[in-house]
N, C-alpha and C. Protein backbone atom coordinates (compact mmCIF):
# COMPACT_ATOMS: atom_id res chain seq x y z
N UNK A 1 30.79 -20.13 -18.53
CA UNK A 1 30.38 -19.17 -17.52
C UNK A 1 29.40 -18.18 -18.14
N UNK A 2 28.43 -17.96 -17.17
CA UNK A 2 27.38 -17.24 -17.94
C UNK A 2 27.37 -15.71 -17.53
N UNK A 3 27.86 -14.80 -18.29
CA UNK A 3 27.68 -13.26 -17.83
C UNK A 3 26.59 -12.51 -17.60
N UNK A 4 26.25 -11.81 -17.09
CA UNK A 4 24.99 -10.97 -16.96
C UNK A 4 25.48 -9.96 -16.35
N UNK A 5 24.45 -8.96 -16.65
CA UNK A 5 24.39 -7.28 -16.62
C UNK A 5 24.16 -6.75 -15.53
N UNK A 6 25.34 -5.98 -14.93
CA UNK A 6 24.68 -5.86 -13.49
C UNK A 6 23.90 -4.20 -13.72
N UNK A 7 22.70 -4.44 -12.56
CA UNK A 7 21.88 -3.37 -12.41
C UNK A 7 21.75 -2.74 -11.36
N UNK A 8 21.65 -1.36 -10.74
CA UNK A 8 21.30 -0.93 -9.61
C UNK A 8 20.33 0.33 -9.99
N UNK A 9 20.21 0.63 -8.48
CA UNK A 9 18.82 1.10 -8.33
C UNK A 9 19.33 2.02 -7.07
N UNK A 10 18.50 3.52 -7.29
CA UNK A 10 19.21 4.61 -6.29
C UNK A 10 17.92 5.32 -6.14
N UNK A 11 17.14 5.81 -4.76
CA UNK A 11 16.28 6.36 -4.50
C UNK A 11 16.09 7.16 -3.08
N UNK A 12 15.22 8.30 -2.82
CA UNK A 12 15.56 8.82 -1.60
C UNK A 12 14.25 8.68 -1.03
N UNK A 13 14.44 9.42 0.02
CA UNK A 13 13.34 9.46 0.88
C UNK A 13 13.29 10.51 1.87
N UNK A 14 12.19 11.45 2.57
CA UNK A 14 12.21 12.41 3.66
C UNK A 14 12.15 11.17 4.62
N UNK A 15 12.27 12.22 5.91
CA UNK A 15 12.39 11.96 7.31
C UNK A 15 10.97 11.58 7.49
N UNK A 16 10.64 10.18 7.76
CA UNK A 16 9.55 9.43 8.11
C UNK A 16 8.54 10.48 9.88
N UNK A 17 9.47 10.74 10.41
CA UNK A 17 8.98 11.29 11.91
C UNK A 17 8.55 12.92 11.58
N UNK A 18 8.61 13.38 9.70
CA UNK A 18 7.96 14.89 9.86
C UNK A 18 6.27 14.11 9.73
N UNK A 19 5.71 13.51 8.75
CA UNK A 19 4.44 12.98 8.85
C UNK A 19 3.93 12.38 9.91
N UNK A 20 4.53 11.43 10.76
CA UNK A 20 4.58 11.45 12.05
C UNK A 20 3.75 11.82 12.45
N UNK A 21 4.36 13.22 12.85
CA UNK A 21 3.92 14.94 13.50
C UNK A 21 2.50 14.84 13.36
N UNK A 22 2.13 14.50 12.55
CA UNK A 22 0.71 15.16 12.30
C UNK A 22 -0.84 13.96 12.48
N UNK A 23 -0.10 13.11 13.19
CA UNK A 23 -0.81 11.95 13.51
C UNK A 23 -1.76 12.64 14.05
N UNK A 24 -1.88 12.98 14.94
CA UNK A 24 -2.88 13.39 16.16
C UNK A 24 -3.50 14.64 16.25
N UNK A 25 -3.20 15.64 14.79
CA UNK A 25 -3.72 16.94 14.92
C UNK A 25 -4.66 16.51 13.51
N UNK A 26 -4.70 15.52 12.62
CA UNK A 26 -5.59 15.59 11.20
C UNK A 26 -5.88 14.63 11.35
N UNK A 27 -7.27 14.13 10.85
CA UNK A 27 -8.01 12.88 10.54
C UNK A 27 -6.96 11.80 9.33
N UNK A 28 -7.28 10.32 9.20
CA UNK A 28 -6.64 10.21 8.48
C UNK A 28 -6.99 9.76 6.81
N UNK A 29 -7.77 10.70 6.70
CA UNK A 29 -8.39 10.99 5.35
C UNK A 29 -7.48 12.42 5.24
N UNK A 30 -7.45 13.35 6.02
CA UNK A 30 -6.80 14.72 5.62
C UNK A 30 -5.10 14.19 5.72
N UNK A 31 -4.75 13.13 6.04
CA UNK A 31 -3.33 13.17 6.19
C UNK A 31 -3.21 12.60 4.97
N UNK A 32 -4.05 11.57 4.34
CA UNK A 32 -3.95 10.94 3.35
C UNK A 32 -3.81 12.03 1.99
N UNK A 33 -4.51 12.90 2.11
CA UNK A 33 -5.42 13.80 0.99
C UNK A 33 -3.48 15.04 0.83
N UNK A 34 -3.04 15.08 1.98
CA UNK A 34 -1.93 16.09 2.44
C UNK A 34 -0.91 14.97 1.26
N UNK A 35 -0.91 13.60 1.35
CA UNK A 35 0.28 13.24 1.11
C UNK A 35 0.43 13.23 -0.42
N UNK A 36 -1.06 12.69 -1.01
CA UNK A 36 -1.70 12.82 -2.31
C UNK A 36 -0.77 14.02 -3.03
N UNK A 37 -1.37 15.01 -2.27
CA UNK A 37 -1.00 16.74 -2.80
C UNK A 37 0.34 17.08 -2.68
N UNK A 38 1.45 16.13 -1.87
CA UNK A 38 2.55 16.50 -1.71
C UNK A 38 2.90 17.65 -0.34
N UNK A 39 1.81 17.97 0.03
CA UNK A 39 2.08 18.66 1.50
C UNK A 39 2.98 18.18 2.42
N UNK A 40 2.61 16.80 2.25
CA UNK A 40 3.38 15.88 3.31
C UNK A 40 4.01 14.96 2.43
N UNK A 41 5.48 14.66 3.18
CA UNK A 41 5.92 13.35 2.13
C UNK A 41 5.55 11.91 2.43
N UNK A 42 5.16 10.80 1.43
CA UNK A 42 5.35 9.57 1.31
C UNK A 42 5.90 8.79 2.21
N UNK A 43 5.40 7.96 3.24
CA UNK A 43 6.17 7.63 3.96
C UNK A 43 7.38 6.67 3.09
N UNK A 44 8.33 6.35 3.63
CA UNK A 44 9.79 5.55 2.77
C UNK A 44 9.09 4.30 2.24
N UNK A 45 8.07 3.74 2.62
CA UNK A 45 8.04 1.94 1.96
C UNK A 45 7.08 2.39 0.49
N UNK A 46 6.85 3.78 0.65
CA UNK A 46 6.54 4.22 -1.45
C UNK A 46 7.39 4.02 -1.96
N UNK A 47 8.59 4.88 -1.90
CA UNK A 47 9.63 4.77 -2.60
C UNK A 47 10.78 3.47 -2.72
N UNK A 48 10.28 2.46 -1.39
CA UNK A 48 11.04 1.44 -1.64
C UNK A 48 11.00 0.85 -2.79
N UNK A 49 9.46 0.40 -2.69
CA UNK A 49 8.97 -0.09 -3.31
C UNK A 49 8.49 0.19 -4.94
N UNK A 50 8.19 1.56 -5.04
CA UNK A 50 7.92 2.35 -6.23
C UNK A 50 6.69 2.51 -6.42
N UNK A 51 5.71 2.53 -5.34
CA UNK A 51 4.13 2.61 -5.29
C UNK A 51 4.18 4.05 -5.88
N UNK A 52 2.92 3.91 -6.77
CA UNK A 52 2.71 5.27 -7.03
C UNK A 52 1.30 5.86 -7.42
N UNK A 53 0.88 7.02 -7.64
CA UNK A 53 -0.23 7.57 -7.91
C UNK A 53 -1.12 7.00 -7.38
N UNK A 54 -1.45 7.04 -5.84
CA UNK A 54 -2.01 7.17 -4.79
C UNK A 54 -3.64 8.33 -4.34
N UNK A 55 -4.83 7.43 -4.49
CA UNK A 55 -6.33 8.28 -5.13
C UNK A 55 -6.20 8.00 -3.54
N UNK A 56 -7.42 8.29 -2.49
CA UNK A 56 -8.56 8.50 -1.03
C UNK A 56 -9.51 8.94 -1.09
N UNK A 57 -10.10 8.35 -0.86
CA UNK A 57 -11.65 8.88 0.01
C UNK A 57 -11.83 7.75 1.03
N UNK A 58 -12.94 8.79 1.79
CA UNK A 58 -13.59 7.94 2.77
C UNK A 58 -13.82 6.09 2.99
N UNK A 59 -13.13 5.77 3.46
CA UNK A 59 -13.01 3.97 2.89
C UNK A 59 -12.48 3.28 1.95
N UNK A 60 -11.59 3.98 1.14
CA UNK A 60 -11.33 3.61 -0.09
C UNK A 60 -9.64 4.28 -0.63
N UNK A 61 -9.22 3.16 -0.79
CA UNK A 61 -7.48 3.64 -1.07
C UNK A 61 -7.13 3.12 -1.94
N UNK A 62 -6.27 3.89 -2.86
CA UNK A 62 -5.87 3.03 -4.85
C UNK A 62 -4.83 3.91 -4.81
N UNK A 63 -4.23 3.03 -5.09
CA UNK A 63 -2.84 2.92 -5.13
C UNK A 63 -1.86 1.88 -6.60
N UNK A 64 -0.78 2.38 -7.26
CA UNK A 64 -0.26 1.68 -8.61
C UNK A 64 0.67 1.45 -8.63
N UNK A 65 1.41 0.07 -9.51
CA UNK A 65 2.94 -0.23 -8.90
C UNK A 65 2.77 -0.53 -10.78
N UNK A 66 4.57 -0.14 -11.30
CA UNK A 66 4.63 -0.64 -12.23
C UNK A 66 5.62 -1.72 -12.00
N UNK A 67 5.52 -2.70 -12.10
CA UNK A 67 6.06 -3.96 -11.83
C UNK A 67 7.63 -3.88 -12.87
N UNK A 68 8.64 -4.30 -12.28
CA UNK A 68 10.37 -3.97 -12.48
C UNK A 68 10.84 -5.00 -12.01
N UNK A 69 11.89 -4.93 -12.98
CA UNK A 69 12.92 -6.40 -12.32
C UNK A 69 12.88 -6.69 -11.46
N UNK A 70 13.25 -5.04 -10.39
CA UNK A 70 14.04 -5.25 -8.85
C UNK A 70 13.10 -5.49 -7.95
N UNK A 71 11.93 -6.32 -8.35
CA UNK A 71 10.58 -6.50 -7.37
C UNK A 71 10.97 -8.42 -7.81
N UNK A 72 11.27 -8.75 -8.95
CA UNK A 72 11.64 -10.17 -9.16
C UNK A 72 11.89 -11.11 -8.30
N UNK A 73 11.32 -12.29 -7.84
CA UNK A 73 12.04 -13.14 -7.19
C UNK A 73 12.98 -14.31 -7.89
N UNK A 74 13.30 -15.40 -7.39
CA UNK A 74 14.41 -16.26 -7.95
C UNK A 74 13.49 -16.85 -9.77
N UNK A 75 12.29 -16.80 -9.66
CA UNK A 75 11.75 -17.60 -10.29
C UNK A 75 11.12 -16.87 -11.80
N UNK A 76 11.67 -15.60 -11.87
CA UNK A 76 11.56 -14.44 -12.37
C UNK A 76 9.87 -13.59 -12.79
N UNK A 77 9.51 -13.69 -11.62
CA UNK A 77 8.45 -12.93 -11.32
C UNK A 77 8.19 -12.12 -10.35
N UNK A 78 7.43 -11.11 -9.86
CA UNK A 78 7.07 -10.23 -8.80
C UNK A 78 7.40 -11.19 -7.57
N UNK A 79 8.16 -10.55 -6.45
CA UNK A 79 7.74 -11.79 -5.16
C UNK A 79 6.75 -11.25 -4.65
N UNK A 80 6.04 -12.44 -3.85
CA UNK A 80 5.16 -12.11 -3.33
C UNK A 80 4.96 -11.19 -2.21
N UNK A 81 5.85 -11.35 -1.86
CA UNK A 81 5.95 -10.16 -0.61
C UNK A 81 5.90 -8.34 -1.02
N UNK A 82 6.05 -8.24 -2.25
CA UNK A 82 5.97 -6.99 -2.69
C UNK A 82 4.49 -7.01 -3.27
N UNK A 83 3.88 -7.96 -3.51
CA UNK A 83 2.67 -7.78 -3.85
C UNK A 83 1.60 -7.89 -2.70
N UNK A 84 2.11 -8.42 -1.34
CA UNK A 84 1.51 -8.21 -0.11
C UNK A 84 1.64 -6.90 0.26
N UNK A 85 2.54 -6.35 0.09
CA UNK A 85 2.99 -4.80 0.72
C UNK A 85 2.31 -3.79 0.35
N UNK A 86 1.73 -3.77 -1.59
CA UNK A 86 0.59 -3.40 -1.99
C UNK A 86 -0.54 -3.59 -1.38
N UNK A 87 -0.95 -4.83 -1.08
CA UNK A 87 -2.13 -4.92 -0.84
C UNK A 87 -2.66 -4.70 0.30
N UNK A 88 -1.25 -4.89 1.76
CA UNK A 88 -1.64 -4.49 3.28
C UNK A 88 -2.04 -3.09 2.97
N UNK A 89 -0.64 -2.35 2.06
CA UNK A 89 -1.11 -0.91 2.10
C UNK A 89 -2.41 -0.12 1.75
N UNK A 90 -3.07 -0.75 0.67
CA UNK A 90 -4.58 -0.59 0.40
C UNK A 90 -4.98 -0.44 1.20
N UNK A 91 -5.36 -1.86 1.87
CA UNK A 91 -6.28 -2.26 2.49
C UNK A 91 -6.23 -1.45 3.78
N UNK A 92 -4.94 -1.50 4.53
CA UNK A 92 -4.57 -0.40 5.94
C UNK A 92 -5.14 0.81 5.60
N UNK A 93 -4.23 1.76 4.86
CA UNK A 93 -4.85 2.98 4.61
C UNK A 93 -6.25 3.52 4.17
N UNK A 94 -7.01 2.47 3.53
CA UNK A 94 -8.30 2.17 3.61
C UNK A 94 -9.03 2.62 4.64
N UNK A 95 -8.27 2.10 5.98
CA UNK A 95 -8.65 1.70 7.42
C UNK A 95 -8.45 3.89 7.82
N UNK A 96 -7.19 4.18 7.35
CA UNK A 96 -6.53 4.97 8.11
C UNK A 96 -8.40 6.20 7.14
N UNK A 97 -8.37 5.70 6.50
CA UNK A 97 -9.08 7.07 6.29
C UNK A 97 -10.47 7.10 7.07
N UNK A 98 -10.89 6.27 7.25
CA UNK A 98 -12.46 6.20 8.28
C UNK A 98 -11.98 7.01 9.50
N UNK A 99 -10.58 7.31 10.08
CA UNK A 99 -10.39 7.54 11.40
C UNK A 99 -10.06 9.00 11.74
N UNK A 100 -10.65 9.58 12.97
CA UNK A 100 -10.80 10.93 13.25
C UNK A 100 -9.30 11.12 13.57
N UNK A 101 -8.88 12.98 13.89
CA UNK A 101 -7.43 12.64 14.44
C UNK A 101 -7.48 12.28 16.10
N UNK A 102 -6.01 11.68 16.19
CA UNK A 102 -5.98 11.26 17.88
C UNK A 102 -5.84 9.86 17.78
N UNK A 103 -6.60 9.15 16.49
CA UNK A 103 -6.58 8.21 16.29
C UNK A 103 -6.10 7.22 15.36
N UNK A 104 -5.19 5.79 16.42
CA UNK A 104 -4.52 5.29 15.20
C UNK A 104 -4.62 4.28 14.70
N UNK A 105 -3.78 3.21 14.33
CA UNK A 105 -4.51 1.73 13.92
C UNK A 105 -2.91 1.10 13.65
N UNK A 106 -3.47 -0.72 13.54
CA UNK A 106 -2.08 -1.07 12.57
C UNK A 106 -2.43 -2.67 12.19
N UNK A 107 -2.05 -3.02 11.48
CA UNK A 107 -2.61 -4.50 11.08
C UNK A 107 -2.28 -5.75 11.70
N UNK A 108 -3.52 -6.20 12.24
CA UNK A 108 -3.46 -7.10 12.72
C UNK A 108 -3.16 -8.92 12.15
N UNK A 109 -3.94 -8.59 10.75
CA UNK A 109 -3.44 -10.23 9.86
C UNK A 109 -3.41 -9.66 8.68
N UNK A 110 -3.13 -10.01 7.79
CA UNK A 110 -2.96 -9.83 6.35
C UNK A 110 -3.42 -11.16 5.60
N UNK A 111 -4.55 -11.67 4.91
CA UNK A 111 -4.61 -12.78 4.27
C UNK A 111 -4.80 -12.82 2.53
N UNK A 112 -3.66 -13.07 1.91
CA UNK A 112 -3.61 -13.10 0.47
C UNK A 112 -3.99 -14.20 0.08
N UNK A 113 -4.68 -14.05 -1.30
CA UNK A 113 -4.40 -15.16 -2.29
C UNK A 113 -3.62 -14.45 -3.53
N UNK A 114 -2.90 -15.20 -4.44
CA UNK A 114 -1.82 -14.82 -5.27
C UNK A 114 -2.76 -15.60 -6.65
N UNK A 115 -3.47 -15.45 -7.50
CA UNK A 115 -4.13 -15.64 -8.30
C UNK A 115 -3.41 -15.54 -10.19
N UNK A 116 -2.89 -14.65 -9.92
CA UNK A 116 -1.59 -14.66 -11.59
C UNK A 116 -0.24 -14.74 -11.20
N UNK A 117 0.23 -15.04 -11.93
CA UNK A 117 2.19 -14.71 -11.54
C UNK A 117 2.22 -13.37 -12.86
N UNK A 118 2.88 -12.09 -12.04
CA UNK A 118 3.14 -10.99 -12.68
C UNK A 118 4.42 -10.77 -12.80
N UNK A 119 4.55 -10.10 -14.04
CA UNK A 119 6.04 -9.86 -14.62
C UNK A 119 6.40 -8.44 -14.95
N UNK A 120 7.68 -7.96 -15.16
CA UNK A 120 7.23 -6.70 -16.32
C UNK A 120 6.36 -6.25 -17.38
N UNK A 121 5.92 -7.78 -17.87
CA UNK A 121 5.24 -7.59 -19.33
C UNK A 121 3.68 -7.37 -18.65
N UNK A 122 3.62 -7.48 -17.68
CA UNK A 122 1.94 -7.54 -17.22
C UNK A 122 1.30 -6.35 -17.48
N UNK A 123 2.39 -5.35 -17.09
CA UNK A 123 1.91 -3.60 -16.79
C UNK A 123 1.06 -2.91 -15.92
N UNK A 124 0.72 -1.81 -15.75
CA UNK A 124 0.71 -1.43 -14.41
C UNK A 124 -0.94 -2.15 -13.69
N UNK A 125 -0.13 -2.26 -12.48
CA UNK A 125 -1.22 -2.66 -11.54
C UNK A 125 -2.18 -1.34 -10.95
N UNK A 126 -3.21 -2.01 -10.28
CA UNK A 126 -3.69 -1.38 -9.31
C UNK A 126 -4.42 -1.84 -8.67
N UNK A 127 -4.12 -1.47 -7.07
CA UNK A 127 -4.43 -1.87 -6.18
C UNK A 127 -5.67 -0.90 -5.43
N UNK A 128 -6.58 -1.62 -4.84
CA UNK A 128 -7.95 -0.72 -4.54
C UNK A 128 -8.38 -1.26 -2.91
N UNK A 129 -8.29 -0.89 -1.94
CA UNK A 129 -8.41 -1.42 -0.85
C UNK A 129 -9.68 -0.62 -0.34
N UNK A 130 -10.85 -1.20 0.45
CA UNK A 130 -12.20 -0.55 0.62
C UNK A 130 -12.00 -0.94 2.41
N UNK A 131 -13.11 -0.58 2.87
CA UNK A 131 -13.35 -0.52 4.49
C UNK A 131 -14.46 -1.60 4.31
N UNK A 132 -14.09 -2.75 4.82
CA UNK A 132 -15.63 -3.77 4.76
C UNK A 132 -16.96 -3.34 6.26
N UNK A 133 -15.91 -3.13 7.50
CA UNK A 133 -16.84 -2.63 8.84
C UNK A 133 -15.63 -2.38 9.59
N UNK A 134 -16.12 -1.01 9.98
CA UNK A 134 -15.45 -0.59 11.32
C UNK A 134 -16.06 -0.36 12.28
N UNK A 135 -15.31 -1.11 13.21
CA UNK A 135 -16.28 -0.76 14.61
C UNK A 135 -15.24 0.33 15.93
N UNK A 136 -15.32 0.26 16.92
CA UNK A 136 -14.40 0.83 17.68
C UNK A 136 -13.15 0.23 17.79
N UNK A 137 -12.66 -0.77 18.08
CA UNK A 137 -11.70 -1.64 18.32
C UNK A 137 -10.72 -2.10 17.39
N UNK A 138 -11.74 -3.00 16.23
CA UNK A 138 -10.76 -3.25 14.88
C UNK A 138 -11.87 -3.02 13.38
N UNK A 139 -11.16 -3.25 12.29
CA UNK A 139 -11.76 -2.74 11.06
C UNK A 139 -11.62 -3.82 10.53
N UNK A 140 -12.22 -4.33 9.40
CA UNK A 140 -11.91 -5.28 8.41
C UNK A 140 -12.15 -4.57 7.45
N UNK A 141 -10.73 -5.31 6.24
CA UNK A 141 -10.79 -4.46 5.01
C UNK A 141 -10.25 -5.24 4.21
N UNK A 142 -10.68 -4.38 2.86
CA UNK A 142 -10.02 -5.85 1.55
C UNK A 142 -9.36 -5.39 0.58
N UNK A 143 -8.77 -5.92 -0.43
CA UNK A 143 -7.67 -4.89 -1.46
C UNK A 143 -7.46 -6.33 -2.46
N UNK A 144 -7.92 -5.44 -3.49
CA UNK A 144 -8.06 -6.05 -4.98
C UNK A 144 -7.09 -5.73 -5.77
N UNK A 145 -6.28 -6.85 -6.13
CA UNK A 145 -4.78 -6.08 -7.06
C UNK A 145 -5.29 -6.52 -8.67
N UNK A 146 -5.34 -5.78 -9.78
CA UNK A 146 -6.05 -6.27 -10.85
C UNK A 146 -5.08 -5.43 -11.77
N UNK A 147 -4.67 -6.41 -13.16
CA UNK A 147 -3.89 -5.57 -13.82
C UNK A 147 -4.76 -4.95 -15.01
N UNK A 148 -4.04 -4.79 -16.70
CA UNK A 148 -4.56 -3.29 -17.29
C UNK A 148 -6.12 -4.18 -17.42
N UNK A 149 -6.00 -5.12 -17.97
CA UNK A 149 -7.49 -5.85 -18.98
C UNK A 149 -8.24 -6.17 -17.62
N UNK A 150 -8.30 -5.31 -16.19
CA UNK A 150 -9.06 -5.53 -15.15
C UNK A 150 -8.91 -7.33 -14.36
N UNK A 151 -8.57 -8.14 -14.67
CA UNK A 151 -8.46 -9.27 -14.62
C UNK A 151 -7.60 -9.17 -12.77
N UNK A 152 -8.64 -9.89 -11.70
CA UNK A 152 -7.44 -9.82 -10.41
C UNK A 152 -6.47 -10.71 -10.60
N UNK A 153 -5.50 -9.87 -9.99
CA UNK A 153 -4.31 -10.81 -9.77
C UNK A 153 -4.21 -11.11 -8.61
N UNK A 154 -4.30 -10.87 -7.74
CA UNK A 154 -4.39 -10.96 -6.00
C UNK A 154 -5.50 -10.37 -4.99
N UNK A 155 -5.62 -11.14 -4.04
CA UNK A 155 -6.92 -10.39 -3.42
C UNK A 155 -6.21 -10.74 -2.06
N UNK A 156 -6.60 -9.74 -0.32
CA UNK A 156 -6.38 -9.72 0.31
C UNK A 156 -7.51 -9.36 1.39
N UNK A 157 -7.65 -9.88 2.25
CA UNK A 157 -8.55 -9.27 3.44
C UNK A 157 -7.67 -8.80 4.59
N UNK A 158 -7.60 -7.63 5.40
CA UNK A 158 -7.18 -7.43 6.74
C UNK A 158 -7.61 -6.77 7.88
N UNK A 159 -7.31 -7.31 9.01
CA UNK A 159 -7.80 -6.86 10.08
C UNK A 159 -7.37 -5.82 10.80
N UNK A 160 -7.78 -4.43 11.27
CA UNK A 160 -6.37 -3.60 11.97
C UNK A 160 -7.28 -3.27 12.80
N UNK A 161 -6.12 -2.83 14.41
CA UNK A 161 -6.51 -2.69 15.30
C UNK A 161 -6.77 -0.71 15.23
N UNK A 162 -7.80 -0.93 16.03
CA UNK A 162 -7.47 0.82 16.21
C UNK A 162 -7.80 1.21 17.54
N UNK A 163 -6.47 2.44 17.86
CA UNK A 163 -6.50 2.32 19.35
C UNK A 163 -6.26 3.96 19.34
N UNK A 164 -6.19 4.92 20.38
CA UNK A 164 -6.25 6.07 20.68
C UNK A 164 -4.49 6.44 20.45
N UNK A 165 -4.29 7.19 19.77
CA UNK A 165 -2.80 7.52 19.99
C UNK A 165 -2.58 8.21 21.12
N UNK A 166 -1.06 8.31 22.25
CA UNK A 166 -0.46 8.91 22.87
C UNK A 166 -0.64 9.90 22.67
């Protein structure tokens, strides 16, 4: 019988509906720039996940994950789905910063390619998501996951809709 070490993992989070709030009174470059600074908190899928040190500007979102066991799938590497979650998030918030307030968006496809298998030993990523064209309706955008020696590890294109908030 083979023993192993059990591990857990404990993290919090604010109330997702105070950032919310502020959908429709700040552009979302100033909501972005608020969350940066800590004005506003992180929405919860940062801390699920452990995204961190989070840059914005105008079209452009970078964002860093240090890759951890508890991201592992069966095969003992990053799953992919945590490395999609990076890269929608780029690429979305990308989207969110071109947009005035009043106005919102949300993704319509997500298309990855998975280019390395990443581990702990890889070290930290980063993820860079740009605005390819926005028009009124939807945006296309892309997000480059590349680890330290610059080398991509994943690339993503996505589409998000953007529509007038309530």
């Amino acid at each position: 019988m083979t023993q192993t070490q059990e591990r857990s993992r404990t993290f919090t989070w604010s109330d997702p509906a105070a950032g919310a709030a502020h959908l429709g009174r700040r552009s979302g470059l100033e909501l972005m720039r608020a969350m940066i600074a800590g004005e506003l908190a992180a929405p919860p899928i940062m801390h699920l996940v452990d995204m961190s040190r989070m840059e914005a500007e105008e079209g452009r979102v970078a964002v860093e994950l240090l890759p951890q066991e508890f991201h592992y799938n069966p095969l003992g590497t990053v799953h992919g789905g945590v490395l999609s979650t990076l890269l929608d998030t780029a690429a979305a918030c990308a989207v969110h910063t071109t947009l005035p307030p009043g106005v919102g968006y949300t993704s319509l496809d997500l298309n990855v390619k998975f280019l390395r298998p990443v581990t702990v030993d890889t070290g930290l990523l980063r993820c860079e998501g740009t605005v390819l064209q926005r028009g009124r309706r939807t945006a296309l955008a892309e997000a480059r996951l590349t680890d330290p020696a610059d080398r991509l590890v994943a690339h993503a294109t996505s589409t998000c809709l953007i529509f007038p908030l309530p």
